[in-house]
C-alpha atoms as a PDB file:
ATOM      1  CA  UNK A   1     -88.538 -75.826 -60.334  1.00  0.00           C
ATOM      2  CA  UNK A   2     -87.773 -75.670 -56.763  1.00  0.00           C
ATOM      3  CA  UNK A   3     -84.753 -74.487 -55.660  1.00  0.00           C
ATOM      4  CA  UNK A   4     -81.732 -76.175 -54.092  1.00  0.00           C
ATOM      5  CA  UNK A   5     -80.912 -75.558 -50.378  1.00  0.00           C
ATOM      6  CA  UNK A   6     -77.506 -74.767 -51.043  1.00  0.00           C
ATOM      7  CA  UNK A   7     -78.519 -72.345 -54.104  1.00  0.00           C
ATOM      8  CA  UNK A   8     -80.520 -70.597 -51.344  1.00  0.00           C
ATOM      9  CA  UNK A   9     -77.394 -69.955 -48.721  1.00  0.00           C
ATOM     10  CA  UNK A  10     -75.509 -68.981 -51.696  1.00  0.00           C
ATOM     11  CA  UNK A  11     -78.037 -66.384 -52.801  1.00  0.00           C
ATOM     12  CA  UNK A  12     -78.831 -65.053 -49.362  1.00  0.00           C
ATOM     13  CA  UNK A  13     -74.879 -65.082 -48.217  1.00  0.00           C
ATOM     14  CA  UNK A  14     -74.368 -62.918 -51.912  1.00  0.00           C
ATOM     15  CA  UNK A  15     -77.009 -60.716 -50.494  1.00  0.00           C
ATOM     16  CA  UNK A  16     -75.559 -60.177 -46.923  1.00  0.00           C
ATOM     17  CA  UNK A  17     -72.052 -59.236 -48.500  1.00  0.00           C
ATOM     18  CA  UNK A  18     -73.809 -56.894 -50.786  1.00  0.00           C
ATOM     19  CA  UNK A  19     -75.329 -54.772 -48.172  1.00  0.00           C
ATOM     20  CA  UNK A  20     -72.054 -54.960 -46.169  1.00  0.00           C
ATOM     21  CA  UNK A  21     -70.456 -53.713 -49.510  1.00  0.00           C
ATOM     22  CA  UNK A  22     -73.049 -51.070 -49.680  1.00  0.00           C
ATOM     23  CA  UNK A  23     -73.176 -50.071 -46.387  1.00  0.00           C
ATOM     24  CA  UNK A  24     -69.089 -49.477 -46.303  1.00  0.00           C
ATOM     25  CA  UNK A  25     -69.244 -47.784 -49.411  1.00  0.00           C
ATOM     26  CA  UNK A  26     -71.945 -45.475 -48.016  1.00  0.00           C
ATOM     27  CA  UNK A  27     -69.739 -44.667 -44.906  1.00  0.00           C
ATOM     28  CA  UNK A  28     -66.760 -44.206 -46.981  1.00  0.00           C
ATOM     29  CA  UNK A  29     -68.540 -41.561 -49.050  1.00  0.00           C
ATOM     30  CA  UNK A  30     -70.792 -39.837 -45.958  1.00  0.00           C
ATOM     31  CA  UNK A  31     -67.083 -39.400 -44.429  1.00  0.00           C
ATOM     32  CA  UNK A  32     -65.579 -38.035 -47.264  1.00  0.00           C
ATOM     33  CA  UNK A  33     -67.954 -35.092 -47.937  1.00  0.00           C
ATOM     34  CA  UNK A  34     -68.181 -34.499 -44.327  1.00  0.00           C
ATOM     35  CA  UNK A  35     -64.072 -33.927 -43.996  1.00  0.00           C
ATOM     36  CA  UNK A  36     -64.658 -31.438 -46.666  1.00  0.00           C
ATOM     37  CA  UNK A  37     -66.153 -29.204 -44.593  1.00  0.00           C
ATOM     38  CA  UNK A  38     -64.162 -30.296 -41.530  1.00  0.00           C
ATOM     39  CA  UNK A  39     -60.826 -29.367 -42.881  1.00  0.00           C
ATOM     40  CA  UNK A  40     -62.236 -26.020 -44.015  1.00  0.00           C
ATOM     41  CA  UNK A  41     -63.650 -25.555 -40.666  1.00  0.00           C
ATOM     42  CA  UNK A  42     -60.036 -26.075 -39.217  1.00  0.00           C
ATOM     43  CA  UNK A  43     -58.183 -23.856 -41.714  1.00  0.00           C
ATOM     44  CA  UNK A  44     -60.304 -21.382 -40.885  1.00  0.00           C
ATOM     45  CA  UNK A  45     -59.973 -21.165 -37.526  1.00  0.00           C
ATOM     46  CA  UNK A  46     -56.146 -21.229 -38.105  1.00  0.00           C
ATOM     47  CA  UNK A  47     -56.356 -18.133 -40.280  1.00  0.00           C
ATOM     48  CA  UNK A  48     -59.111 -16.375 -38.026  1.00  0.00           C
ATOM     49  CA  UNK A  49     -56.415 -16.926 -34.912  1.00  0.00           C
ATOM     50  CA  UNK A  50     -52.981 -15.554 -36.530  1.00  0.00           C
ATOM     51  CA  UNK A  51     -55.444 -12.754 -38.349  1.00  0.00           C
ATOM     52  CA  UNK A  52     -56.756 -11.431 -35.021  1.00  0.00           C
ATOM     53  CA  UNK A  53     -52.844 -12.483 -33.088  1.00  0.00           C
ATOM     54  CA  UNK A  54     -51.394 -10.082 -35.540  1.00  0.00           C
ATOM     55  CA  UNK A  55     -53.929  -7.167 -34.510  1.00  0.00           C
ATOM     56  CA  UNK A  56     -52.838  -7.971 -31.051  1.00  0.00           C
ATOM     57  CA  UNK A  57     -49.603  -7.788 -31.120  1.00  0.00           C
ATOM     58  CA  UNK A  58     -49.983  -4.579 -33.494  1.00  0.00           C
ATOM     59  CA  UNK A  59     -52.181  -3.310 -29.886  1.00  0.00           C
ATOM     60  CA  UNK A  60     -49.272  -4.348 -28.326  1.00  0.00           C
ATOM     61  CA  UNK A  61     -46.022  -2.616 -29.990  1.00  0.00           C
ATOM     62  CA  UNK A  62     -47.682   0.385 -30.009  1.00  0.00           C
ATOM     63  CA  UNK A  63     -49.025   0.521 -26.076  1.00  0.00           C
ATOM     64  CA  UNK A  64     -45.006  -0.750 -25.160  1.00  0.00           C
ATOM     65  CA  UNK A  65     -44.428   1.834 -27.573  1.00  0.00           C
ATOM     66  CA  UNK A  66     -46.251   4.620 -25.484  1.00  0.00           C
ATOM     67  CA  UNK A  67     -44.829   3.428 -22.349  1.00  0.00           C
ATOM     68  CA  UNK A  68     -41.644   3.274 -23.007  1.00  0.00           C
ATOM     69  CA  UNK A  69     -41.866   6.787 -24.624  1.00  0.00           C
ATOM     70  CA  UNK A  70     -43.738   7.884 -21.154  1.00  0.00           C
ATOM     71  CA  UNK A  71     -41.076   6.259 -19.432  1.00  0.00           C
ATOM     72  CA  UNK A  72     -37.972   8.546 -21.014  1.00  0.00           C
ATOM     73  CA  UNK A  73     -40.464  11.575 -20.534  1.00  0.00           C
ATOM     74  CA  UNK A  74     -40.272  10.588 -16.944  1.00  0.00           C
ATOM     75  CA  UNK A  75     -36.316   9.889 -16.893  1.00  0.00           C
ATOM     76  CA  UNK A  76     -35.008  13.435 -18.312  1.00  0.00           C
ATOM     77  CA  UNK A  77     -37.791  14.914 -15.641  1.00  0.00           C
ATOM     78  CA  UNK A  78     -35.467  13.193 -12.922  1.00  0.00           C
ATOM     79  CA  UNK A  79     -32.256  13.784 -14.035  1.00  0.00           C
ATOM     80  CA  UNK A  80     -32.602  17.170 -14.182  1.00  0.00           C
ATOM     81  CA  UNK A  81     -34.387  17.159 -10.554  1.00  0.00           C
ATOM     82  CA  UNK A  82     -31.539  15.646  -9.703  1.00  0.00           C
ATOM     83  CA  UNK A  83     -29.081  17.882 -11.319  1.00  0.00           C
ATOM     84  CA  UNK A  84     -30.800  20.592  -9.973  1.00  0.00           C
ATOM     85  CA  UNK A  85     -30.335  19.140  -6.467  1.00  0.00           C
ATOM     86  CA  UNK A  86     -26.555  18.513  -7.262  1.00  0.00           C
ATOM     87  CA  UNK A  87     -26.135  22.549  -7.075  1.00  0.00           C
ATOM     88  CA  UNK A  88     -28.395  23.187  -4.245  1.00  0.00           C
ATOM     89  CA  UNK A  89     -27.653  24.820  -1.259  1.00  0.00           C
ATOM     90  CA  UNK A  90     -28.969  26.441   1.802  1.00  0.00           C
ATOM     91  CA  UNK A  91     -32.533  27.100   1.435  1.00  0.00           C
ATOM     92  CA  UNK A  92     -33.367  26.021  -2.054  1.00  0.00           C
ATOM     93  CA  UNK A  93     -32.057  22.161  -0.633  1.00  0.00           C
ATOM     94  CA  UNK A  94     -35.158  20.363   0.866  1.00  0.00           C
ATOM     95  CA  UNK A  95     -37.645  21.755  -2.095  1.00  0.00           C
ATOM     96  CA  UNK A  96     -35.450  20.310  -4.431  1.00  0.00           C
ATOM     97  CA  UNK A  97     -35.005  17.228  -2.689  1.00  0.00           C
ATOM     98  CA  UNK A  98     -37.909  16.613  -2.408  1.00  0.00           C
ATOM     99  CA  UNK A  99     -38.855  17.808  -6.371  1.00  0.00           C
ATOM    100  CA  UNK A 100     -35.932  14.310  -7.175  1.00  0.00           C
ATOM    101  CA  UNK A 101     -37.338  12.617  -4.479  1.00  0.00           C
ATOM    102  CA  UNK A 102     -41.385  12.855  -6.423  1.00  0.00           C
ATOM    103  CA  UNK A 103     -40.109  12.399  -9.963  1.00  0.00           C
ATOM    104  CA  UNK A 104     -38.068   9.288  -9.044  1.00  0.00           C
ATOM    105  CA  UNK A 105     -41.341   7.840  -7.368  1.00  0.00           C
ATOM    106  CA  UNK A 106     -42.983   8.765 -10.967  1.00  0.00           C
ATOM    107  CA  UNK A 107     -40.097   6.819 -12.907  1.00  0.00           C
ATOM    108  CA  UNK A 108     -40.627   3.778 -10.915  1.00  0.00           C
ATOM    109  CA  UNK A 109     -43.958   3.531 -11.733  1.00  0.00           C
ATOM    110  CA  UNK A 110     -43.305   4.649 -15.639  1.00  0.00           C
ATOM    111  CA  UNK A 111     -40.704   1.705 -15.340  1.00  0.00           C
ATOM    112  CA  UNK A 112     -43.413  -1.226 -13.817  1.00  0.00           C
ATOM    113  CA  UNK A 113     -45.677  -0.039 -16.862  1.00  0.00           C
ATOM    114  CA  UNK A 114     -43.102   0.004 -19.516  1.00  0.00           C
ATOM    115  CA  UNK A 115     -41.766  -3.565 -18.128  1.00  0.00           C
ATOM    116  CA  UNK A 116     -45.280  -5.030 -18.002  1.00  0.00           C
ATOM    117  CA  UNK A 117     -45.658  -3.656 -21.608  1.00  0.00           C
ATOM    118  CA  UNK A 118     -42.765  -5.203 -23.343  1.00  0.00           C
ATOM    119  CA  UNK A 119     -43.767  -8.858 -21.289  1.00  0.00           C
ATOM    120  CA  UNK A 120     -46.751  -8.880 -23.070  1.00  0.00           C
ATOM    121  CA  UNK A 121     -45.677  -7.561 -26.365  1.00  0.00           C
ATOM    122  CA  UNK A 122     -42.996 -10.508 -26.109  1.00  0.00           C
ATOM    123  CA  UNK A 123     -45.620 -13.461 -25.203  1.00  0.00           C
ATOM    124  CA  UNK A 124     -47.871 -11.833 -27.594  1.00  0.00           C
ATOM    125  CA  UNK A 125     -45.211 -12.285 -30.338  1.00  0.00           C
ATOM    126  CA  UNK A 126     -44.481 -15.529 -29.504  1.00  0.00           C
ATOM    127  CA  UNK A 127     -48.266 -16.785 -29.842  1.00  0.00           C
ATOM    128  CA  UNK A 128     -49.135 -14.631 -33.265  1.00  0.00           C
ATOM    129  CA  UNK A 129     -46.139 -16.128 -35.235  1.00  0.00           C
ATOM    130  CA  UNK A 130     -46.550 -19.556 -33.768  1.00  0.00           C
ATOM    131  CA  UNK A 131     -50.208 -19.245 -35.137  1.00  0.00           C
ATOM    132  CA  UNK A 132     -49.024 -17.563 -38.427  1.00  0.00           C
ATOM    133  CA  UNK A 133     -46.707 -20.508 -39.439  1.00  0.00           C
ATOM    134  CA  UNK A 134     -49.752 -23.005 -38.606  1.00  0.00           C
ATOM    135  CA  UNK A 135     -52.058 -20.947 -40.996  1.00  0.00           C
ATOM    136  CA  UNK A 136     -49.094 -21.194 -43.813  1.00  0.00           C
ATOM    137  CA  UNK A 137     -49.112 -25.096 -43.531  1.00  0.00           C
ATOM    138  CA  UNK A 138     -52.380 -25.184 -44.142  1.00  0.00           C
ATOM    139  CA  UNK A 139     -51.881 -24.042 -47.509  1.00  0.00           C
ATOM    140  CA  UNK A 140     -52.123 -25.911 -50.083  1.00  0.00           C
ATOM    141  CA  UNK A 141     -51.236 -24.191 -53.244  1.00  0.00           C
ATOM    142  CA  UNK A 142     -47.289 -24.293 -53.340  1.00  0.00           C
ATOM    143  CA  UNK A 143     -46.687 -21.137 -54.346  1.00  0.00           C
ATOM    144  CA  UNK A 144     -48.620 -19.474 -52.033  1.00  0.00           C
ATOM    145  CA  UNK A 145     -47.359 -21.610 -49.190  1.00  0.00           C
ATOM    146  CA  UNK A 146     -43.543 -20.104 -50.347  1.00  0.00           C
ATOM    147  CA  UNK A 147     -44.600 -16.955 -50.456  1.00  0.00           C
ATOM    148  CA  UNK A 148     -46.071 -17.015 -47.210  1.00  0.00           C
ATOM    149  CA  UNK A 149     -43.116 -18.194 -45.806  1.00  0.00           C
ATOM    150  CA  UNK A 150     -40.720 -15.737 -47.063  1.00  0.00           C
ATOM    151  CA  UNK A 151     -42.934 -12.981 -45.689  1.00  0.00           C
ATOM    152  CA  UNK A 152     -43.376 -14.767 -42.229  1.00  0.00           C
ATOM    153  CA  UNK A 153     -39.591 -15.120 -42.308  1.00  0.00           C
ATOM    154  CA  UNK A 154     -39.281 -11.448 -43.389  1.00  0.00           C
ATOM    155  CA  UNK A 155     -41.612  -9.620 -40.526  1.00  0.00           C
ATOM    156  CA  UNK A 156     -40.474 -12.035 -37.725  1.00  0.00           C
ATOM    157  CA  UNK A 157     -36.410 -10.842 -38.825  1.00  0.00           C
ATOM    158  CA  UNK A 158     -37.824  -7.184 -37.767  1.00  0.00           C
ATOM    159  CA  UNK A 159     -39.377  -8.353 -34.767  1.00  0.00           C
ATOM    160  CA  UNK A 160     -36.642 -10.754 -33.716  1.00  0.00           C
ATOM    161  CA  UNK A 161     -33.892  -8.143 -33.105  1.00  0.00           C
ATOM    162  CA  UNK A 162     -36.388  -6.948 -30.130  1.00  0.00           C
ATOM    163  CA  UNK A 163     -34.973  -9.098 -27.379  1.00  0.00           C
ATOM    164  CA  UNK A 164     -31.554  -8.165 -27.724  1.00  0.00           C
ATOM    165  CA  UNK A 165     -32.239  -4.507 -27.867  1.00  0.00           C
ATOM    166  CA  UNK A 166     -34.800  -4.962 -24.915  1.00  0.00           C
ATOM    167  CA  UNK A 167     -31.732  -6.712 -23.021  1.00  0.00           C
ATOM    168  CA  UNK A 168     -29.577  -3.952 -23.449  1.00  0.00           C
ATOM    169  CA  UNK A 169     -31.612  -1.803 -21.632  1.00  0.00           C
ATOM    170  CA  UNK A 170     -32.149  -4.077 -19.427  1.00  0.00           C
ATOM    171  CA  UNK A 171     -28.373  -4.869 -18.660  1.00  0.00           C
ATOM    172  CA  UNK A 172     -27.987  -0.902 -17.644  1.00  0.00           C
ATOM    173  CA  UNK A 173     -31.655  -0.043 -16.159  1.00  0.00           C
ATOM    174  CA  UNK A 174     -31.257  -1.854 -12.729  1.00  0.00           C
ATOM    175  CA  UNK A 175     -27.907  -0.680 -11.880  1.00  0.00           C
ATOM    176  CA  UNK A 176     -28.698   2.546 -12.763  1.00  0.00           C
ATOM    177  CA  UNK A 177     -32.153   3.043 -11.040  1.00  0.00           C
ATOM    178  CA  UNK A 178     -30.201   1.468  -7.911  1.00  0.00           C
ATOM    179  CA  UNK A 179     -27.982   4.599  -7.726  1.00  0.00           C
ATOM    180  CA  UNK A 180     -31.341   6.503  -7.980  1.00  0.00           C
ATOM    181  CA  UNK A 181     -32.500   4.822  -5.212  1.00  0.00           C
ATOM    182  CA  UNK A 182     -29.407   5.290  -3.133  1.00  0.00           C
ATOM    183  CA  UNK A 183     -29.110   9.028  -3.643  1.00  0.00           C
ATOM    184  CA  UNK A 184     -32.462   9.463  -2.236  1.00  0.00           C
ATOM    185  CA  UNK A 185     -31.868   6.880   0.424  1.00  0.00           C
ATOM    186  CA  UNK A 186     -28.716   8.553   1.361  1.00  0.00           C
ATOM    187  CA  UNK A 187     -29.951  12.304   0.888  1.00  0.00           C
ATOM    188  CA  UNK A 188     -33.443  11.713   2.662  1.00  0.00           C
ATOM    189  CA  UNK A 189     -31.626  10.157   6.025  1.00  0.00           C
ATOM    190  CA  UNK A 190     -29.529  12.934   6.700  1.00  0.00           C
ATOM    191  CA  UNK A 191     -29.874  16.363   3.928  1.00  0.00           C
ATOM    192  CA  UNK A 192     -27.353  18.681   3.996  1.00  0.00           C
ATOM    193  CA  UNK A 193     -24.613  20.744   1.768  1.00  0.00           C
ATOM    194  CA  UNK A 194     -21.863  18.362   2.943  1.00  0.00           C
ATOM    195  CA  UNK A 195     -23.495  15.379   1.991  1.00  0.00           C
ATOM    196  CA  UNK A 196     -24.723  16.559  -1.621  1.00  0.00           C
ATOM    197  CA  UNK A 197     -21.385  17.735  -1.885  1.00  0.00           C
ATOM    198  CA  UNK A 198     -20.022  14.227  -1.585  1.00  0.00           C
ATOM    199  CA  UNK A 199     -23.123  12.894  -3.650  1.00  0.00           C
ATOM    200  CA  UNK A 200     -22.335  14.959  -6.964  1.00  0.00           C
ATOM    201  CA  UNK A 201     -19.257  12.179  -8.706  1.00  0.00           C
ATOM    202  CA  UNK A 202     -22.288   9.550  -7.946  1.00  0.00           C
ATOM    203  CA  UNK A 203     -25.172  12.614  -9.096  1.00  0.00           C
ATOM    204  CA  UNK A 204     -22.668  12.507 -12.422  1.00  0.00           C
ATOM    205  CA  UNK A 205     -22.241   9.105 -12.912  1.00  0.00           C
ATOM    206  CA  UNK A 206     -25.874   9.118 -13.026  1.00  0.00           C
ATOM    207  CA  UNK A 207     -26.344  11.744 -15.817  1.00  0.00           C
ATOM    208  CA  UNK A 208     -24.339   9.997 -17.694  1.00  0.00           C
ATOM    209  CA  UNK A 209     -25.979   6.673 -17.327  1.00  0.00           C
ATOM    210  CA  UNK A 210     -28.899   8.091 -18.432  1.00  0.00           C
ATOM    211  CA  UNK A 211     -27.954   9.299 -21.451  1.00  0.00           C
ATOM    212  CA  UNK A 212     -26.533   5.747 -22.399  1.00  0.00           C
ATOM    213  CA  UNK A 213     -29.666   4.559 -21.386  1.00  0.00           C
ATOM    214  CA  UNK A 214     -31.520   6.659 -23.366  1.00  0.00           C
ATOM    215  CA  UNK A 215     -29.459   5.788 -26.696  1.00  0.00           C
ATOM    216  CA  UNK A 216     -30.273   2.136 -25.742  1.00  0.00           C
ATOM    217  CA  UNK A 217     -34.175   2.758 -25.234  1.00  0.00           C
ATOM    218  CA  UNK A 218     -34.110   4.999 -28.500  1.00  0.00           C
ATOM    219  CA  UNK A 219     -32.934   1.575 -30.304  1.00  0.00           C
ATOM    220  CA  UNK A 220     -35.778  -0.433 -28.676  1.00  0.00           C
ATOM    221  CA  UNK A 221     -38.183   2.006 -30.129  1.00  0.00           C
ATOM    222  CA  UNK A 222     -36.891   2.146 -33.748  1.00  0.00           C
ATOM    223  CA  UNK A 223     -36.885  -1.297 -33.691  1.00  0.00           C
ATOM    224  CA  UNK A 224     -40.795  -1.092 -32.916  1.00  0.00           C
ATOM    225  CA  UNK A 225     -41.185   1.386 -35.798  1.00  0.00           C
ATOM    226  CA  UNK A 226     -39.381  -1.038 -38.233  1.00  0.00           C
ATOM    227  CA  UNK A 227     -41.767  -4.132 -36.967  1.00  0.00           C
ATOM    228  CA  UNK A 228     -44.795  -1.484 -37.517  1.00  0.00           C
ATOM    229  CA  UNK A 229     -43.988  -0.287 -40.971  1.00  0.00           C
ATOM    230  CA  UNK A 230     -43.633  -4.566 -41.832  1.00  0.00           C
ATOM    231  CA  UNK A 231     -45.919  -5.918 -39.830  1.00  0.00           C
ATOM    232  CA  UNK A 232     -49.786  -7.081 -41.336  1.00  0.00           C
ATOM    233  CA  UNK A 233     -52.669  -4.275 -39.973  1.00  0.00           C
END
């Protein structure tokens, strides 16, 4: 029986959508097991970037830490140069001058250190709990996801009270290392009794400056412990 032309289209159009069929289905399917793999791949490098941010910033805290500590070291070493050099007289003036004169030099590079310290610690923080709320959304279990949230919420509280403390010290540092910088400008011109004499209310003014400053600094650093004790190792 031969077959109709028209059966023939029919049978080779049915055929055609068929393997279209096919073929779409067969895309559809290659896709979805490769996004399995894909969306692990991308979690994973989520988790792999806050997990090695929060070592970072751990590197981080602690080196500001050290500097910071290095840099008070350094401060009491100059004020008492330079109380030292508020009683001088006669011979005993230039050595001690000159004794304020070396320790400031040492503060204001204990100071650079510290400041570049605390910059990085702050970018650094930025960056690790940007990439810690990414690797929370990419849980999926709810509970989990919560829980994750509440402790990101928790650590970041510790580290958050950082800039405020780090502006305080801020507010009081650059005044105060001015007056530093004019005793020794002022002294170093033209040294003699009469002029320390009429240096000391300033040589005061100083001391106690840097014993607010210290109270200030000794906040910054508690504030480190606290993230420290909280923070993921």
């Amino acid at each position: 029986m031969r077959t109709d032309r028209s059966e023939v289209f029919e049978m080779l159009s049915f055929r055609k959508m068929s393997g279209a069929a096919f073929g779409m289905i067969h895309i559809v399917v290659i896709a979805a097991i490769c996004g399995w793999p894909t969306n692990a791949a991308a979690q994973d490098d989520i988790s792999e970037k806050a997990f090695k941010g929060s070592a970072k910033l751990r590197k981080r805290e602690e080196r500001a830490a050290k500097d910071i500590d290095n840099y008070v070291m350094h401060l009491d070493m100059t004020t008492r140069a330079l109380k030292r050099l508020g009683r001088a007289d006669g011979d005993d003036l230039r050595n001690r001058y000159e004794s304020f004169a070396e320790e400031l030099e040492n503060l204001e590079e204990a100071q650079k250190r510290a400041v570049s310290s605390i910059d990085k610690m702050k970018a650094t923080g930025v960056e690790y709990f940007s990439s810690w709320e990414k690797a929370n959304g990419s849980i999926s279990d709810p509970e989990l996801r919560n829980e994750a949230a509440e402790r990101h919420s928790r650590v970041m509280m510790k580290h958050i009270d950082l800039p405020q403390a780090i502006g305080n010290i801020g507010i009081k540092l650059r005044p105060f290392m001015s007056r530093l910088q004019d005793l020794r400008a002022f002294l170093g011109a033209d040294l003699s009794e009469r002029n320390v004499r009429l240096a000391r209310e300033r040589i005061q003014t100083c001391q106690a400056d840097a014993e607010s400053l210290r109270s200030n600094i000794g906040e910054v650093l508690a504030t480190i412990k606290r993230f420290l004790n909280e923070a993921p190792r």
